[in-house]
Protein backbone atom coordinates (compact mmCIF):
# COMPACT_ATOMS: atom_id res chain seq x y z
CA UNK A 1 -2.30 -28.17 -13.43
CA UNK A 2 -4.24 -24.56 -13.33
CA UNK A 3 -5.18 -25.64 -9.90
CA UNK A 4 -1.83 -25.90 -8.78
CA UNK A 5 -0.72 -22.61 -10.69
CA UNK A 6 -3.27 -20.84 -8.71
CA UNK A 7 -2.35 -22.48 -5.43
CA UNK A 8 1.07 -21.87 -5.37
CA UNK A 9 -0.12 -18.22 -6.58
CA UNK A 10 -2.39 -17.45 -3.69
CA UNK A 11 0.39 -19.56 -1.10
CA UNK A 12 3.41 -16.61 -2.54
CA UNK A 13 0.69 -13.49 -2.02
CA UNK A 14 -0.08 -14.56 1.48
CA UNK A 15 3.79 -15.03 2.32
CA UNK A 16 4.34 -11.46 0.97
CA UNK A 17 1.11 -9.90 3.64
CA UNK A 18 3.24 -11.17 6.55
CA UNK A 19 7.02 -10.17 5.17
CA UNK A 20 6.19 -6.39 5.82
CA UNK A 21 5.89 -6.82 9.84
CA UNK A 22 8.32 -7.52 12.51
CA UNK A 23 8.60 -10.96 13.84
CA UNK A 24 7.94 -9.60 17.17
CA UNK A 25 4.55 -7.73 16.53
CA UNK A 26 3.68 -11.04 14.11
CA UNK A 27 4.04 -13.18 17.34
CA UNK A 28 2.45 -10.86 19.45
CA UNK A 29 -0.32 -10.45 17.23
CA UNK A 30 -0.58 -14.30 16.94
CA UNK A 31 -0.82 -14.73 20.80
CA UNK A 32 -3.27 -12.07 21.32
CA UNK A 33 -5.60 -14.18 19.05
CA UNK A 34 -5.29 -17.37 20.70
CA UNK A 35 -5.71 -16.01 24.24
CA UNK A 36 -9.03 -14.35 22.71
CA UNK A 37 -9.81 -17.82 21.53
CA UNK A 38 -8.74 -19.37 24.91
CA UNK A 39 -5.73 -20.97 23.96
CA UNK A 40 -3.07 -21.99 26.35
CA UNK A 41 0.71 -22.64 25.33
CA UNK A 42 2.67 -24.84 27.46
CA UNK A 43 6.37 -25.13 27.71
C-alpha cells in the first residue's frame, strides 16, 4: 500500500512539471528529441 501511495505521488508531481508549458513547445520539444535519437514518425 506505501508503494502505491508513493507511486501515485511521484505520477501527480511529474503531471504538474509538464502543466506549466504550452502544448505546442511540449510537442516541439518532444520531436526535437526523437529526431536527435533518429526517430521517424509516419503518417
Amino acid at each position: 500500500m506505501k508503494y502505491l501511495l508513493v507511486a501515485i505521488g511521484l505520477s501527480v508531481l511529474s503531471l504538474n512539471a509538464f502543466a506549466f508549458k504550452p502544448c505546442g513547445e511540449l510537442k516541439n520539444e518532444i520531436a526535437d528529441k526523437l529526431d536527435a535519437k533518429g526517430v521517424k514518425i509516419t503518417h
